[in-house]
C-alpha atoms as a PDB file:
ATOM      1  CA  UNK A   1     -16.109  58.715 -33.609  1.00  0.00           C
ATOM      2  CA  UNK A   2     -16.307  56.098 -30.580  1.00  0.00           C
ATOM      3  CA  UNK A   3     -13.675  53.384 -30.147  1.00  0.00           C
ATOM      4  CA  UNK A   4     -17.313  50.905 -31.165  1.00  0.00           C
ATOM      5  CA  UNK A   5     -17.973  52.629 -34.368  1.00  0.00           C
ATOM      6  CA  UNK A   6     -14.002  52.370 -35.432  1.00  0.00           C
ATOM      7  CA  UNK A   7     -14.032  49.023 -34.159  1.00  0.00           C
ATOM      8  CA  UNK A   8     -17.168  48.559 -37.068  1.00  0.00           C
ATOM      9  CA  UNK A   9     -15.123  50.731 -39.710  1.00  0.00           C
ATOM     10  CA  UNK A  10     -12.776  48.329 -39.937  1.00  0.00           C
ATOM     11  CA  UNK A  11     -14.667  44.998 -39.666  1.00  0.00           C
ATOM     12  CA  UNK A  12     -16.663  46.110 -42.527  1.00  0.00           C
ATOM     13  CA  UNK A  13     -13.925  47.736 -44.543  1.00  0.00           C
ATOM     14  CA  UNK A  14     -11.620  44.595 -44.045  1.00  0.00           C
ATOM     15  CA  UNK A  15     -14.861  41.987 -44.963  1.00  0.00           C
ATOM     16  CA  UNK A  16     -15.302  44.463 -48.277  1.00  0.00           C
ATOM     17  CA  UNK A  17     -11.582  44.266 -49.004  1.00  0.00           C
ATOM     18  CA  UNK A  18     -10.891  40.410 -48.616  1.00  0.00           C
ATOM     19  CA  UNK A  19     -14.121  39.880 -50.866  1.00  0.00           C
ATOM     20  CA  UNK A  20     -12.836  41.543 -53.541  1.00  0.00           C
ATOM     21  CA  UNK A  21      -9.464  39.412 -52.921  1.00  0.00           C
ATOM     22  CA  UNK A  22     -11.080  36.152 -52.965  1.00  0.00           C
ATOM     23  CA  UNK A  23     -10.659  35.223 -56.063  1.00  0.00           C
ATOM     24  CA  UNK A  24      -6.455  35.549 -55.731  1.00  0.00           C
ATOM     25  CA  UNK A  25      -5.784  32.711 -52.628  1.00  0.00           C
ATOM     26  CA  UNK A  26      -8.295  30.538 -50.663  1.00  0.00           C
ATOM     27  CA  UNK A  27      -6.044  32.929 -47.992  1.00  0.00           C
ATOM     28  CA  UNK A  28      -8.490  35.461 -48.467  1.00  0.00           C
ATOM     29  CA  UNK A  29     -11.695  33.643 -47.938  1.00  0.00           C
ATOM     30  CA  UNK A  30     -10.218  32.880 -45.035  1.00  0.00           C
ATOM     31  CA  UNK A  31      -9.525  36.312 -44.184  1.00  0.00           C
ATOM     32  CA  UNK A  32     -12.946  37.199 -45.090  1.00  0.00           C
ATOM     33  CA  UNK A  33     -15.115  34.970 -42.697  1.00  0.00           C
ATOM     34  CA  UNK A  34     -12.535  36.091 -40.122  1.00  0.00           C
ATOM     35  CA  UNK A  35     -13.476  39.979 -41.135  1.00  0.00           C
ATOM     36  CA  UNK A  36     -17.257  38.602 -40.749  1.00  0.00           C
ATOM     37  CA  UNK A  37     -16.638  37.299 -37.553  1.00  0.00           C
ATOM     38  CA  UNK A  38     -15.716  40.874 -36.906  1.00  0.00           C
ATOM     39  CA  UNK A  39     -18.343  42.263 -38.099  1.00  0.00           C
ATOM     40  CA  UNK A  40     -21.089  39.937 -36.137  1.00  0.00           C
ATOM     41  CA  UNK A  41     -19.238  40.705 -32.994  1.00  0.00           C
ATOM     42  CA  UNK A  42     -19.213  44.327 -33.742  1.00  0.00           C
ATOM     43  CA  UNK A  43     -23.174  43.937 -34.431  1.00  0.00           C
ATOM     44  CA  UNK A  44     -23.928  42.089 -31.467  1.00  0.00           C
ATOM     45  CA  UNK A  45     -21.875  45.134 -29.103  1.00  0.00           C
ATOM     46  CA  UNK A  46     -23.522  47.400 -31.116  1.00  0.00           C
ATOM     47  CA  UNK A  47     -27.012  46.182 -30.499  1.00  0.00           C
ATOM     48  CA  UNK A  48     -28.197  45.690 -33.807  1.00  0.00           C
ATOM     49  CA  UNK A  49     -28.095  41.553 -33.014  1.00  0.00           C
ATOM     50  CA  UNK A  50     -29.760  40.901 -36.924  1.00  0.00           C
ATOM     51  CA  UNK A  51     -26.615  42.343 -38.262  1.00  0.00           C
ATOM     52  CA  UNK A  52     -24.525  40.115 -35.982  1.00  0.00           C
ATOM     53  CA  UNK A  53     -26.691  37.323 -36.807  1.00  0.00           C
ATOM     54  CA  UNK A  54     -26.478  37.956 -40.589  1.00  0.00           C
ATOM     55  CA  UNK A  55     -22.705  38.339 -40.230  1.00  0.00           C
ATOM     56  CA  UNK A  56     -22.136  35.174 -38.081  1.00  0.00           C
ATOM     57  CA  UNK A  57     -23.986  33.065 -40.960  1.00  0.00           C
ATOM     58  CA  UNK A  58     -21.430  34.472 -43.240  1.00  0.00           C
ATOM     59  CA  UNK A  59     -18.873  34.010 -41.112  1.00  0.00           C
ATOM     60  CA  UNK A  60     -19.774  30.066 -41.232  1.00  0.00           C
ATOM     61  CA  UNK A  61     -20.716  30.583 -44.938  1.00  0.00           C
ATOM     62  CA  UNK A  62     -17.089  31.611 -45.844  1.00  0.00           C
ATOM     63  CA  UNK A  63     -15.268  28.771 -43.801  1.00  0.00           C
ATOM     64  CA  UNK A  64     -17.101  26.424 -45.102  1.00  0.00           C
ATOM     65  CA  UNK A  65     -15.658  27.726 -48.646  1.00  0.00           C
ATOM     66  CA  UNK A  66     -12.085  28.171 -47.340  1.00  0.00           C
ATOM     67  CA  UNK A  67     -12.631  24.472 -46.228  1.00  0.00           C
ATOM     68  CA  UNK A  68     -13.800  22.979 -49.318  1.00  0.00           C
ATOM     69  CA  UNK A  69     -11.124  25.080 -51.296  1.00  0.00           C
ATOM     70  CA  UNK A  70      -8.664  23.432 -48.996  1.00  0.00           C
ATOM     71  CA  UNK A  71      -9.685  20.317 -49.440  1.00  0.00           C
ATOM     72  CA  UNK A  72      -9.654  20.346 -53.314  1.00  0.00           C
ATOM     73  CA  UNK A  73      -6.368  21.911 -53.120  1.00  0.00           C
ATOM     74  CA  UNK A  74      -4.519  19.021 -51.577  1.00  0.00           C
ATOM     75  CA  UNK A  75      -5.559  16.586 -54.266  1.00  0.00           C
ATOM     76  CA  UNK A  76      -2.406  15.609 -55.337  1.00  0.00           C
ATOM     77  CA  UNK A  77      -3.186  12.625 -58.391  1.00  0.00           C
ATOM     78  CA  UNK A  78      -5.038  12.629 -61.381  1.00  0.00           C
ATOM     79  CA  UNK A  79      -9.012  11.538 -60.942  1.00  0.00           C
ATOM     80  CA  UNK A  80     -11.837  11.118 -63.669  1.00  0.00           C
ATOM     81  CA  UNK A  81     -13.598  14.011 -62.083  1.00  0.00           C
ATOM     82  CA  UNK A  82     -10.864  16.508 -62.148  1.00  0.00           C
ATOM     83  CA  UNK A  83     -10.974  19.254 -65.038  1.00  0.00           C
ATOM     84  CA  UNK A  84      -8.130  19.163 -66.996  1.00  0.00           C
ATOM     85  CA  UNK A  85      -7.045  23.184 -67.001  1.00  0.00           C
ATOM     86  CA  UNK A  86      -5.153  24.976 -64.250  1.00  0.00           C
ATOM     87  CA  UNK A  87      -6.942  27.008 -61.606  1.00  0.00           C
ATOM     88  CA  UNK A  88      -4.703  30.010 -61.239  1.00  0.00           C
ATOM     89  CA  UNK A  89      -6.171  33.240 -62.419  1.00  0.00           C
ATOM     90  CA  UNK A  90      -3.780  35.000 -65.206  1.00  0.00           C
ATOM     91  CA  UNK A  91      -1.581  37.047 -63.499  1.00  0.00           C
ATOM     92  CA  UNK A  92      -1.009  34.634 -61.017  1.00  0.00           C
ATOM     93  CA  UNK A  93       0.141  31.848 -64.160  1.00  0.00           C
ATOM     94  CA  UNK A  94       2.297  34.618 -65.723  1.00  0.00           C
ATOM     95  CA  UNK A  95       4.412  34.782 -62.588  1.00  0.00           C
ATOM     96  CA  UNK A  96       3.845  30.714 -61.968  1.00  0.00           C
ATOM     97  CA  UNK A  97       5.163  30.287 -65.333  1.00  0.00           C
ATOM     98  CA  UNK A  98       8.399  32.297 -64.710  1.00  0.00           C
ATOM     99  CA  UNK A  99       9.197  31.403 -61.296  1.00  0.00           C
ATOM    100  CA  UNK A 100       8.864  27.852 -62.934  1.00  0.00           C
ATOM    101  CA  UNK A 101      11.974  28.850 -65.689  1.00  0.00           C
ATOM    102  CA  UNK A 102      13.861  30.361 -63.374  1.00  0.00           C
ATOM    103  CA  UNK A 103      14.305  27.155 -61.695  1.00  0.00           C
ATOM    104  CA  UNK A 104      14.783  25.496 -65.031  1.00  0.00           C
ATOM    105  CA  UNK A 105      17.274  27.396 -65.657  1.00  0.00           C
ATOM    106  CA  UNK A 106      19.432  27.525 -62.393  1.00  0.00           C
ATOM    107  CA  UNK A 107      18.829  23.894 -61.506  1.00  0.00           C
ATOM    108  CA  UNK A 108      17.634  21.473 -64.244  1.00  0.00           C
ATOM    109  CA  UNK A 109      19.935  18.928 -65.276  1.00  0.00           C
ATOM    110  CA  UNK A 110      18.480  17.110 -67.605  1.00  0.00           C
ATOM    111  CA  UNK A 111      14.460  15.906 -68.430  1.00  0.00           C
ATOM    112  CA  UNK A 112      12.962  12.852 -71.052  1.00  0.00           C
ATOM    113  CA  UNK A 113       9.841  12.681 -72.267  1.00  0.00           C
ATOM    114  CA  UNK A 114       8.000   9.162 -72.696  1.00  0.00           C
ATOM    115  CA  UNK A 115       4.261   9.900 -73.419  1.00  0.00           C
ATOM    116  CA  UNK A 116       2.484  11.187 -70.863  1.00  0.00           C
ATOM    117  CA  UNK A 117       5.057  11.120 -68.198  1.00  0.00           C
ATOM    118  CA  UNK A 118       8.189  13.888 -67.730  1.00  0.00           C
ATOM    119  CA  UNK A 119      11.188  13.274 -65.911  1.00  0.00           C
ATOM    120  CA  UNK A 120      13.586  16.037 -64.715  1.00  0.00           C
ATOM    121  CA  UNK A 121      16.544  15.709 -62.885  1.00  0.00           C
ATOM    122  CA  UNK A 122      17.561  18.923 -61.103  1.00  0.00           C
ATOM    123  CA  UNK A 123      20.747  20.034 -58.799  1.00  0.00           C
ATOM    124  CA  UNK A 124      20.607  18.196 -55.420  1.00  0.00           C
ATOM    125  CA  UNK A 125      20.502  22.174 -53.857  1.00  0.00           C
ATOM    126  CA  UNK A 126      17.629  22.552 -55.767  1.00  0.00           C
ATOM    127  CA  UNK A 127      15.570  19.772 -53.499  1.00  0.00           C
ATOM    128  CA  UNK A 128      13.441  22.664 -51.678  1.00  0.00           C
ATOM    129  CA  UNK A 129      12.481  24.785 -54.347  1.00  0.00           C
ATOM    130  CA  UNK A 130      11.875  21.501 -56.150  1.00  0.00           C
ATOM    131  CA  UNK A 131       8.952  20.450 -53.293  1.00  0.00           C
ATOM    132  CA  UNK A 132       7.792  24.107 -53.408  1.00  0.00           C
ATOM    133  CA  UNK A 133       7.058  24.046 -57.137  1.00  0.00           C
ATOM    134  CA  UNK A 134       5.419  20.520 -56.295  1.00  0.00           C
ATOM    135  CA  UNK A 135       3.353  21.940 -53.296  1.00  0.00           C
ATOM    136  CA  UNK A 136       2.070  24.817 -55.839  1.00  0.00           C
ATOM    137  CA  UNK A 137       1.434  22.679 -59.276  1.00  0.00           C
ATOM    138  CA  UNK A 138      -0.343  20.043 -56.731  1.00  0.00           C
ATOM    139  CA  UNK A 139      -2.904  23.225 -55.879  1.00  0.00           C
ATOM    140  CA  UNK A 140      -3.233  24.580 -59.531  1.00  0.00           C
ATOM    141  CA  UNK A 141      -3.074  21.781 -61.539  1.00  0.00           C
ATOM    142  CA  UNK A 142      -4.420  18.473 -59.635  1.00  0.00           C
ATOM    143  CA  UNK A 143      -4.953  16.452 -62.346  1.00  0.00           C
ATOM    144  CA  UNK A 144      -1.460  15.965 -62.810  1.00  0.00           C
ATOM    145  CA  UNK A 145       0.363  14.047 -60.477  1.00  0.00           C
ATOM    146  CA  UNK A 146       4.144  14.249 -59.026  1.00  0.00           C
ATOM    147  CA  UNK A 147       6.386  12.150 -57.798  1.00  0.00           C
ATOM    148  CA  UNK A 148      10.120  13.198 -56.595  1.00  0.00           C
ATOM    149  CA  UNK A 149      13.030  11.127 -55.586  1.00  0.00           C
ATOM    150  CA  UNK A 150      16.040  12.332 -53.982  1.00  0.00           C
ATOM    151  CA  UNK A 151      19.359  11.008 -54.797  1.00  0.00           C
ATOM    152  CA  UNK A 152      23.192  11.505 -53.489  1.00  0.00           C
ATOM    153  CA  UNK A 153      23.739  13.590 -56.691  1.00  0.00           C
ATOM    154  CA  UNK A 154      20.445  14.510 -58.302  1.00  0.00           C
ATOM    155  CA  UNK A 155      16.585  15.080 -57.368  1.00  0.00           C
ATOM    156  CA  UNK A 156      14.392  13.249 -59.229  1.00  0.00           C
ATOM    157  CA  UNK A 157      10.992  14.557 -60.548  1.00  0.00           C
ATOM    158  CA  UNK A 158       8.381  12.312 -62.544  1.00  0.00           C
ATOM    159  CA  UNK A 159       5.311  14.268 -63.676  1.00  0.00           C
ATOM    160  CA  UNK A 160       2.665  12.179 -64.939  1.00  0.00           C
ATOM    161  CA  UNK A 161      -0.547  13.595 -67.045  1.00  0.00           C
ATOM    162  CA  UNK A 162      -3.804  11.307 -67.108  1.00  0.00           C
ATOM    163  CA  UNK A 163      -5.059  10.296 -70.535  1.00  0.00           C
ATOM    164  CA  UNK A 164      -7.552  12.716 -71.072  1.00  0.00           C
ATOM    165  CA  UNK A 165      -5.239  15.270 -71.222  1.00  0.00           C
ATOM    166  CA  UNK A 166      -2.927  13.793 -74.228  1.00  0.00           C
ATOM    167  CA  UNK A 167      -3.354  16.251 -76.935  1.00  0.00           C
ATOM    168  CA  UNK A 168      -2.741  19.174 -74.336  1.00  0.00           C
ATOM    169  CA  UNK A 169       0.205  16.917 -72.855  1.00  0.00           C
ATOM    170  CA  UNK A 170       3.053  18.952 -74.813  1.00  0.00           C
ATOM    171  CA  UNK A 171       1.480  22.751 -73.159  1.00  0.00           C
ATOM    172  CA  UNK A 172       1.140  20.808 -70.092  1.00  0.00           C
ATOM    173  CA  UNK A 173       4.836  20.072 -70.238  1.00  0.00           C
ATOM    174  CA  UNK A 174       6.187  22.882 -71.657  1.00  0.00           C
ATOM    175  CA  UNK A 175       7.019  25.127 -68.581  1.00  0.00           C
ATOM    176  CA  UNK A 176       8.996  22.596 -66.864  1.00  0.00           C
ATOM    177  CA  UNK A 177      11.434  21.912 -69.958  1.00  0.00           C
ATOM    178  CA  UNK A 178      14.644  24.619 -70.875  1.00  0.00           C
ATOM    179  CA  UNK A 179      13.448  27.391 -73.272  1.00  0.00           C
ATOM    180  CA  UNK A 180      15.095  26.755 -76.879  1.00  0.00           C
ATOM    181  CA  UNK A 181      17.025  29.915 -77.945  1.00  0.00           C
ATOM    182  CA  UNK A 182      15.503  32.757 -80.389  1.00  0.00           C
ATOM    183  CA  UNK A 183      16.728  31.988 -83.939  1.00  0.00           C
END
């Protein structure tokens, strides 16, 4: 086998493999107009310039996705037109959910609950894992919206649900508060 028809092994196998991934990150879309980029090159060297042309539309295709994911990702408050339900796929929320009470439990000092709005107040070493869990609810959950204060002493978190989501607003705030002990 040529150095060419490797070259096309592996455009194709990596565009088949980040398909299949898509669903887990808006990484993988990524990765997967950046395999069909490949794999239009690889049909243009090749000669078969319908393949490349094919690919190269895909390649656009998939951007395009990876830019629109992006750009619902960053929402960071509550709108009218956002679903009220969390985007990340189950496995994904399993391992959300625990990273999420691991930080609970090392960090949180102390939380109140008024409503629809949840304040915690965590270590002051807990600041950056703090912003990281706010970086990754902003991307899952974007109808809820977070605000975070740092103090001297203590960092500051204020998690506010909108109004559609009031009978769900007790699950909603559930991960972030301390587990209660097995009786």
């Amino acid at each position: 086998m040529d150095g060419l028809s490797l070259f096309g092994l592996f455009a194709v196998s990596a565009m088949l493999v980040f398909y299949a991934l898509e669903h887990r990150s808006r990484w993988f879309v990524l990765a997967f107009a950046g395999a069909c980029a490949l794999g239009s090159l690889y049909g243009f060297l090749q000669g078969a310039w319908p393949f490349g042309i094919v690919e190269a539309i895909w390649c656009v295709v998939a951007g395009r996705r990876w830019w629109l994911k992006r750009g619902s990702r960053m929402k960071s408050t509550a709108t009218e037109n956002q679903p009220i339900a969390c985007t990340l796929i189950e496995g994904d929320f399993r391992d959300r959910l625990a990273w999420i009470a691991e930080l609970t439990r090392d960090a949180l000092r102390s939380y109140e609950r008024a409503d629809l709005t949840l304040k915690l107040r965590y270590d002051p070493e807990s600041v950056q894992r703090v912003q990281e869990m706010i970086r990754k609810e902003r991307a899952c959950c974007a109808f809820l919206t977070f605000e975070i204060r740092e103090q001297a002493d203590e960092v500051w978190l204020t998690i506010k649900a909108p109004e559609d989501a009031r009978t769900t607003a007790d699950a909603l705030f559930e991960p972030f508060l301390p587990r209660k002990p097995e009786e």
